[in-house]
N, C-alpha and C. Protein backbone atom coordinates (compact mmCIF):
# COMPACT_ATOMS: atom_id res chain seq x y z
N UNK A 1 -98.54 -49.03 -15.88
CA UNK A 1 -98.27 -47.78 -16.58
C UNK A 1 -99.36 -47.61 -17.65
N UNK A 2 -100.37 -46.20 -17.97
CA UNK A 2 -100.91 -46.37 -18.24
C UNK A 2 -100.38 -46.26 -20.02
N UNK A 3 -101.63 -45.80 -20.87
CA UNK A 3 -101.18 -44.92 -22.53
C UNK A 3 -100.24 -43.65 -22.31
N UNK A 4 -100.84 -42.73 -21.11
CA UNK A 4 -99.65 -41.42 -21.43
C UNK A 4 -98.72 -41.36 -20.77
N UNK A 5 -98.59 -42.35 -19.34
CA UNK A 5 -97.02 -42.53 -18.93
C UNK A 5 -96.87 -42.95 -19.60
N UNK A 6 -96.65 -43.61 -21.38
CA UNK A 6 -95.83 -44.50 -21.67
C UNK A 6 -95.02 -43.11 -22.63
N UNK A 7 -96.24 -42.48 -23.08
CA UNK A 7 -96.17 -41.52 -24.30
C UNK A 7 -94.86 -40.30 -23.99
N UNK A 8 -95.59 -40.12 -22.34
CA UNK A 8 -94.27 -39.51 -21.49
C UNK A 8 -92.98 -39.59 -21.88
N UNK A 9 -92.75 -40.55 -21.61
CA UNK A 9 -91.89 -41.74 -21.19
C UNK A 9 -90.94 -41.65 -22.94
N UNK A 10 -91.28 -41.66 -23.27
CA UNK A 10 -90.38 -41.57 -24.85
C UNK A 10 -90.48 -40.34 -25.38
N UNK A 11 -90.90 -38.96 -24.77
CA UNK A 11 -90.17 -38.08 -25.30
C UNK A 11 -88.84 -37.56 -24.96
N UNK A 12 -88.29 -36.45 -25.58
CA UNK A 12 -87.57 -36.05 -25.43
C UNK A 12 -87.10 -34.86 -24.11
N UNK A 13 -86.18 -34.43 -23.56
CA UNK A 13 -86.50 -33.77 -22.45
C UNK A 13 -85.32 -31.89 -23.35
N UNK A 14 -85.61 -30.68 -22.99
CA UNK A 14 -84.73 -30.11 -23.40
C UNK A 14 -84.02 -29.79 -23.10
N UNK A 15 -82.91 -29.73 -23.37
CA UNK A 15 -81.10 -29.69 -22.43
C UNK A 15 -80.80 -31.50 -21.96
N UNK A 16 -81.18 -32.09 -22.39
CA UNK A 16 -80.78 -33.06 -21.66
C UNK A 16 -79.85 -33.89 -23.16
N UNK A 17 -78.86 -34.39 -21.59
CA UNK A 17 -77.73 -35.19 -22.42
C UNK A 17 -78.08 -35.99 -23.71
N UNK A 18 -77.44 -35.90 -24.53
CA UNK A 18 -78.31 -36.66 -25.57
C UNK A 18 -77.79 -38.45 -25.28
N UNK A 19 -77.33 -38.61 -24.20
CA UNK A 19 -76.78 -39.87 -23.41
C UNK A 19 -78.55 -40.88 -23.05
N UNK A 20 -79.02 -39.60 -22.28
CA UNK A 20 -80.43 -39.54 -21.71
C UNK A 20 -81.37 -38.67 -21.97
N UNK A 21 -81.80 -38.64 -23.09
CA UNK A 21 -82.75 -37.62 -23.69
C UNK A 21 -83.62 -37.25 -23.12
N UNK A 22 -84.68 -38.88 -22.66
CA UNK A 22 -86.12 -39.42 -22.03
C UNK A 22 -86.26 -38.62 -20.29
N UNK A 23 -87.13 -38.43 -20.20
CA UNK A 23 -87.80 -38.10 -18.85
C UNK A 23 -87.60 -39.00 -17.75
N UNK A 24 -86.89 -39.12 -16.59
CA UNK A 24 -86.72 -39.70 -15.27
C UNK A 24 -88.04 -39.55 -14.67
N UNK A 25 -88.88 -40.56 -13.82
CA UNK A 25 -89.97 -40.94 -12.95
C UNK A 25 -89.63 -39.63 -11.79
N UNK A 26 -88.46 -39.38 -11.46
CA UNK A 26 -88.69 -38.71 -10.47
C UNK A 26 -88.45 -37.14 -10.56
N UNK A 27 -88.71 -37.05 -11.88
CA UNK A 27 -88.72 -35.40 -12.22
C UNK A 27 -90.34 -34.69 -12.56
N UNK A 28 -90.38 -33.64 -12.67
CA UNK A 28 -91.79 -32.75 -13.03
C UNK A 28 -91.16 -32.30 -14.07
N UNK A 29 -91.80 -32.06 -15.46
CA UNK A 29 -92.18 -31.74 -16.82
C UNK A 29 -92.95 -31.28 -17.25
N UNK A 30 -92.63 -29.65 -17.65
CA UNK A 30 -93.79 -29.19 -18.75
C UNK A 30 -93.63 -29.18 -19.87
N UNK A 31 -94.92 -29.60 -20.73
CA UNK A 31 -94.74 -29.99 -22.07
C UNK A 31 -94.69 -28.55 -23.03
N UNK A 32 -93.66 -28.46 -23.87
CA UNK A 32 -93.50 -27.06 -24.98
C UNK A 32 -94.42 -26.97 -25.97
N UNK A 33 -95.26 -26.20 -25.91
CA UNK A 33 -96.48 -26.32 -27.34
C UNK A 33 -96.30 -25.00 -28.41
N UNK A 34 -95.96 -25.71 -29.71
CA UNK A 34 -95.72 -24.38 -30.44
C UNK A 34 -94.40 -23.96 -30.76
N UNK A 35 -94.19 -23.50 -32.13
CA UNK A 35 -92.78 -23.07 -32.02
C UNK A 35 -91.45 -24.00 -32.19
N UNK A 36 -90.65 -23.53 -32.18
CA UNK A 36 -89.05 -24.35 -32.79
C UNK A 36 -89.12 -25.62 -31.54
N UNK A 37 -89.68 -25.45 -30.39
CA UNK A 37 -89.15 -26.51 -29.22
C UNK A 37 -90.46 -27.46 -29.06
N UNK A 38 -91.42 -27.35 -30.17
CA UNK A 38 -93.20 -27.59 -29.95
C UNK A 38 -92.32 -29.64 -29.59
N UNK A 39 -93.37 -29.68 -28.46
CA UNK A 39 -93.15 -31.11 -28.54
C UNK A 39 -91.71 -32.02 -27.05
N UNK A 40 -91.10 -30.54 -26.40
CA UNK A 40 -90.34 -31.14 -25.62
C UNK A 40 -90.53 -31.30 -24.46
N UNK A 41 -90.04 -31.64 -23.91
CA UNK A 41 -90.18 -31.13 -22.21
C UNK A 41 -89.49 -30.35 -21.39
N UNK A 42 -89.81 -29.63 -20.91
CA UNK A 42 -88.82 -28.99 -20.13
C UNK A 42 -88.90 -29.01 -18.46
N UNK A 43 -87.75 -29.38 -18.25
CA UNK A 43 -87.67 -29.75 -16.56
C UNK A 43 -87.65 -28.50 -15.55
N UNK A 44 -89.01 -28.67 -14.62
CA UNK A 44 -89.23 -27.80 -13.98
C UNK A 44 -88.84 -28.24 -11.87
N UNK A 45 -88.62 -29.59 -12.28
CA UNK A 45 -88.52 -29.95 -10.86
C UNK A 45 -87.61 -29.03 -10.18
N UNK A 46 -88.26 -28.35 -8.98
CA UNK A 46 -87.45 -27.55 -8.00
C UNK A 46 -88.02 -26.46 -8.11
N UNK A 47 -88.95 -26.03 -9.18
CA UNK A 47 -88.67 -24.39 -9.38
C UNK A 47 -90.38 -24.41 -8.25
N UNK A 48 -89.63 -23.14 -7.67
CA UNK A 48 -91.09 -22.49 -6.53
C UNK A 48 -92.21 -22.26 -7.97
N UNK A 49 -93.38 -22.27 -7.20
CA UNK A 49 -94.27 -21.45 -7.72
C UNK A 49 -94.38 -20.24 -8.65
N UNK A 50 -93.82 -19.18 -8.04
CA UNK A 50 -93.57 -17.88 -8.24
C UNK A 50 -93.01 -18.26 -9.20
N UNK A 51 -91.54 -19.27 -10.19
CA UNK A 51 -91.19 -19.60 -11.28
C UNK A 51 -91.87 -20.26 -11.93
N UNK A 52 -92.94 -20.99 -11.48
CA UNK A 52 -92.86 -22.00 -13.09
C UNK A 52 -95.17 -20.90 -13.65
N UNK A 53 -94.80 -19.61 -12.92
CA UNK A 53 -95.77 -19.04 -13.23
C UNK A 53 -95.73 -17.78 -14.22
N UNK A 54 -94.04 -17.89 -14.93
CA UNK A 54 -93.55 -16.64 -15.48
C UNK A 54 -92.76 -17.22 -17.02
N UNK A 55 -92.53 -16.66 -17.54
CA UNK A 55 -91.91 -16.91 -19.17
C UNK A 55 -90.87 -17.57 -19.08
N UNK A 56 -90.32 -17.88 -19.38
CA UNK A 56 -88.57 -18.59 -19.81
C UNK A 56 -88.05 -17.69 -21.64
N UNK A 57 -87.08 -17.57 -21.37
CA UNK A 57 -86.42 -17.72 -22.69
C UNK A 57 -85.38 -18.78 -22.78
N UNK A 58 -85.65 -19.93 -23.61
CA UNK A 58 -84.78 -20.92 -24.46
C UNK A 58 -84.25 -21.35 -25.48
N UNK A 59 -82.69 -20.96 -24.87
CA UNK A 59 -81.55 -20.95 -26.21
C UNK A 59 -81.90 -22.20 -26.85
N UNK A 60 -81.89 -21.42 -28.89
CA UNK A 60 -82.49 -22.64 -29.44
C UNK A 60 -81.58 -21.93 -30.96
N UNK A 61 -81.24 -22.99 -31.58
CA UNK A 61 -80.59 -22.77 -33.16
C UNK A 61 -82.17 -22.59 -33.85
N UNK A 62 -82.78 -23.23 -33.91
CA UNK A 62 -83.88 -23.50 -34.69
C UNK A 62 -85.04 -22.17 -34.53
N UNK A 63 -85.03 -21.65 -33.86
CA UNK A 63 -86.13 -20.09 -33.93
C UNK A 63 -85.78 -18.89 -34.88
N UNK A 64 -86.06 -17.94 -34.76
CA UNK A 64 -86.16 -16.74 -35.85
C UNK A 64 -84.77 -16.43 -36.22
N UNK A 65 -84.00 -16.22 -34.76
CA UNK A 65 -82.95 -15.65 -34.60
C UNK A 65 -81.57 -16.93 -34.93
N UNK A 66 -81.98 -17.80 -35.05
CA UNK A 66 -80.76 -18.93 -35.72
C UNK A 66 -80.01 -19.15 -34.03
N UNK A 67 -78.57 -19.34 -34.53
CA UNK A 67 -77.42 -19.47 -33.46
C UNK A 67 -77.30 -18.91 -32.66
N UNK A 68 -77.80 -18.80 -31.49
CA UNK A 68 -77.31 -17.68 -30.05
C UNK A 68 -78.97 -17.27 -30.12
N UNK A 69 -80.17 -17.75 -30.55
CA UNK A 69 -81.86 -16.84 -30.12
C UNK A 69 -82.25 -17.70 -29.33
N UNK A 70 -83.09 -17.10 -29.07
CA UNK A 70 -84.06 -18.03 -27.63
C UNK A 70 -85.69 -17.93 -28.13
N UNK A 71 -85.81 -18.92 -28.03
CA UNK A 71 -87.36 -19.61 -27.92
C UNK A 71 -88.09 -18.57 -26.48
N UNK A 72 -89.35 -18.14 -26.60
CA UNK A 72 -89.89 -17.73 -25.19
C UNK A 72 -91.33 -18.63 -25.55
N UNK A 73 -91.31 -19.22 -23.61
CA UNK A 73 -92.78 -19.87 -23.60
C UNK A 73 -93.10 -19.39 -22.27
N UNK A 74 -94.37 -19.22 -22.02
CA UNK A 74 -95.20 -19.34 -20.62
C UNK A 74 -96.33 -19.98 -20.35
N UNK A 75 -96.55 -20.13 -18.97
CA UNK A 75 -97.41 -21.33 -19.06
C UNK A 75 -99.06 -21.09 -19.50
N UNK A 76 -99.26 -22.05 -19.67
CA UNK A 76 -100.97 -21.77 -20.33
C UNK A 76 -101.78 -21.87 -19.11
N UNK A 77 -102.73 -20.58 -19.09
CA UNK A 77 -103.59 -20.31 -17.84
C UNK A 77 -104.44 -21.70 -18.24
N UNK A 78 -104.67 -22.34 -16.48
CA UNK A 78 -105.54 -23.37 -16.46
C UNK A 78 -104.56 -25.10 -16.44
N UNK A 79 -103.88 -24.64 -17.18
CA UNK A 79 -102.95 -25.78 -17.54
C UNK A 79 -101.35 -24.96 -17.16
N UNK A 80 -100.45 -25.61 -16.44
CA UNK A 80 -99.29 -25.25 -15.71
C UNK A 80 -98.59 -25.96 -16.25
N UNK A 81 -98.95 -27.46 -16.77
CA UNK A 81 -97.55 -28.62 -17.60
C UNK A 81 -97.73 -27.93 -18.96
N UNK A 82 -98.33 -27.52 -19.56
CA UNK A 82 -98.26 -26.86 -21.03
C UNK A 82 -97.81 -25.52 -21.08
N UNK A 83 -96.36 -25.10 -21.33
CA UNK A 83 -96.36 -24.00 -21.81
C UNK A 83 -96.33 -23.70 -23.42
N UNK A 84 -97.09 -22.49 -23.70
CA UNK A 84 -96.93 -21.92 -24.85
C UNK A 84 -95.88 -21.33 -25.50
N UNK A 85 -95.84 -21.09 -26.71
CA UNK A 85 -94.55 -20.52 -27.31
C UNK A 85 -95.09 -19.16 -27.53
N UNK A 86 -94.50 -17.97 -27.32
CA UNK A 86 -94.88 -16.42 -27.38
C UNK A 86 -94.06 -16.04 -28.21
N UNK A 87 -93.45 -16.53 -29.11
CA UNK A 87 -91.99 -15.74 -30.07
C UNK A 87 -90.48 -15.83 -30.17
N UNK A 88 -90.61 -15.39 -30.40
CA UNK A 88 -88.62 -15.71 -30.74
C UNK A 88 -87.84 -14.25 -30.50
N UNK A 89 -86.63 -14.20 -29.53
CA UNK A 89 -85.67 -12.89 -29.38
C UNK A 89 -84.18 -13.37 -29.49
N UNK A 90 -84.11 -12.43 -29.93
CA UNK A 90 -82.47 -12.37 -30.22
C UNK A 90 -81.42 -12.94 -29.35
């Protein structure tokens, strides 16, 4: 295993049980850059193409909108495991 599977390997994942926070070997992960979620992962295993090439909004306490707002990220042209953070909605 090298330095960044390890680095992987001890973050946090988002939505995940706080039982099992950490990232499973047999999942795909894009990393959140920016913003209330900067720093997580979010599990993309399964999603076609056509999804993991479009925005998400993710329910988050911590963004503009407090209790019940969502985080929005999309992915960074060039780079597909990094999405960006674009703002905060209600």
């Amino acid at each position: 295993m090298d330095r960044d599977d390890e680095h992987l390997l001890r973050r946090r994942v988002y939505g995940a049980d706080h039982d099992r926070p950490g990232p499973r070997p047999d999942r795909r992960y894009a990393e959140l850059v920016g913003g209330p979620l900067d720093g997580l992962l979010l599990d993309i295993t399964g999603w076609r193409r056509d999804e993991t090439g479009t925005s998400v909004a993710l329910r988050t306490e911590l963004g503009r909108y407090g209790a019940g707002g969502r985080s929005l990220y999309a992915p960074r042209r060039g780079a597909p495991d990094r999405w960006d953070w674009t703002g905060d909605a209600p």
